[in-house]
Protein backbone atom coordinates (compact mmCIF):
# COMPACT_ATOMS: atom_id res chain seq x y z
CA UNK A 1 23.17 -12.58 14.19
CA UNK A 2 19.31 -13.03 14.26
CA UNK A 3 17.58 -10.42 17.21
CA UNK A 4 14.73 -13.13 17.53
CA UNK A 5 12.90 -16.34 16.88
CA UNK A 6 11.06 -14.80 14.04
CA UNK A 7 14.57 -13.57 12.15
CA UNK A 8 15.96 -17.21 13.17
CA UNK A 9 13.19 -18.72 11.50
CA UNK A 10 13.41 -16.78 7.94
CA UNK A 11 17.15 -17.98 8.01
CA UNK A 12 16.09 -21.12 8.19
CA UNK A 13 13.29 -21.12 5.49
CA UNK A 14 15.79 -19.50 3.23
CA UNK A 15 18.24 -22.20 3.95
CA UNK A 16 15.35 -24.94 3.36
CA UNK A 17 14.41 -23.28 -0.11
CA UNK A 18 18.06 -23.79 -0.94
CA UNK A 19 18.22 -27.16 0.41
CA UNK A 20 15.39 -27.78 -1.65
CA UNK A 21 16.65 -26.23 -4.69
CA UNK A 22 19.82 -28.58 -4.49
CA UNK A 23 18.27 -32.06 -4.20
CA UNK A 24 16.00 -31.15 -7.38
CA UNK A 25 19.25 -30.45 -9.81
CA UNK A 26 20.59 -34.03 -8.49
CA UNK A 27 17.30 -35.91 -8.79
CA UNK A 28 17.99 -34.84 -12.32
CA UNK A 29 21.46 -36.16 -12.34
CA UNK A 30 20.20 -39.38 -10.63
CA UNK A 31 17.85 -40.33 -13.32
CA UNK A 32 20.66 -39.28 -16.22
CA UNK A 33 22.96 -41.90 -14.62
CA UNK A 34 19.88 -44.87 -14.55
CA UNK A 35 20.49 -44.99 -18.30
CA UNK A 36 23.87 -45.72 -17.81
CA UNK A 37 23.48 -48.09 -15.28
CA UNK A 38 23.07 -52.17 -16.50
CA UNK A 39 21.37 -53.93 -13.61
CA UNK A 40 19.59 -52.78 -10.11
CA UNK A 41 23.30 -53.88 -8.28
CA UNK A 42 24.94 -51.21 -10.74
CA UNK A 43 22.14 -48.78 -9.34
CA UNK A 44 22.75 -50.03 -5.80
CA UNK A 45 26.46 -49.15 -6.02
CA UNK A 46 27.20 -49.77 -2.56
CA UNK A 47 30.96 -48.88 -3.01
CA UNK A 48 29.86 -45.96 -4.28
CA UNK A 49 27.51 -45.11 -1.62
CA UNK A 50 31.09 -45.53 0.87
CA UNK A 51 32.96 -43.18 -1.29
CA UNK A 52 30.46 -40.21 -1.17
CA UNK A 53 29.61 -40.67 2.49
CA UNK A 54 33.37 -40.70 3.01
CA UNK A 55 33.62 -37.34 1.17
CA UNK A 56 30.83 -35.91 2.93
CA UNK A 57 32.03 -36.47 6.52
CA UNK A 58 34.98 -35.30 4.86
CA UNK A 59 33.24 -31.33 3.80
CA UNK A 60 31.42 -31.60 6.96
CA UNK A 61 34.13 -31.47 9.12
CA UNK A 62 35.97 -28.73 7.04
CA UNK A 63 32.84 -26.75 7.05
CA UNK A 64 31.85 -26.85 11.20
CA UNK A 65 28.63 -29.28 10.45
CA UNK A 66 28.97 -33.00 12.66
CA UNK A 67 29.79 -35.30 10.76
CA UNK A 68 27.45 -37.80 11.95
CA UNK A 69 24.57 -35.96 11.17
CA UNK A 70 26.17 -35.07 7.49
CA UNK A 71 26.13 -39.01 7.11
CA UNK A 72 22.65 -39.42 8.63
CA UNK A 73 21.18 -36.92 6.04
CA UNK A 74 23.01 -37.89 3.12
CA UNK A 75 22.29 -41.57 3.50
CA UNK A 76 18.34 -41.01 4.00
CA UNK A 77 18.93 -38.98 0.71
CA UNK A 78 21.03 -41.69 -1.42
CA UNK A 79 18.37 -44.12 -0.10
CA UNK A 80 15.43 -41.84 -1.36
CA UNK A 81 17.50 -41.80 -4.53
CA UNK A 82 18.65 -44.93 -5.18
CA UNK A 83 14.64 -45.94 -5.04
CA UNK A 84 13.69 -43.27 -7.45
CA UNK A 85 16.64 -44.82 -9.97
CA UNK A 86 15.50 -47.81 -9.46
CA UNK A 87 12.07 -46.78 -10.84
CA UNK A 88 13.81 -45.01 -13.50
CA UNK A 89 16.35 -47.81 -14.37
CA UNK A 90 12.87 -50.20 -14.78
CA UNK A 91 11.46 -48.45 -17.49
């Protein structure tokens, strides 16, 4: 356990280099699958969306993190995403 704020605050930088590490290798998967993808709905993929927000709260839960905020920062993410494959999918 962290003595003080300073130790508490290198966990969480090391966490947010991680965190930052993670979203980069799926950006890369995101603009893989624009190719793939026919029309903007296809990139939409709002059933998708469902099923990995449904997995998600799923892992949270298993792994101690609320699952509401697990949803919260996975769908600013997939939104963030889905723009950026949209780009993609337009060229």
């Amino acid at each position: 356990m962290p003595e003080s704020l300073d130790e508490v605050r290198a966990g969480i930088d090391a966490i947010d280099r991680e965190l930052v590490r993670l979203p980069a290798e799926r950006q890369g998967l995101v603009k893989a699958a624009a190719g793939f993808k026919r029309d903007e709905d296809a990139v939409r993929a709002p059933d998708r969306v469902a099923q990995v927000i449904a997995k998600v709260r799923a892992e949270a839960e298993g792994a101690g993190l609320a699952p509401e905020v697990a949803e919260a920062v996975w769908r600013a993410m997939i939104g963030a995403f889905i723009e950026l494959e949209l780009v993609e999918h337009r060229r």
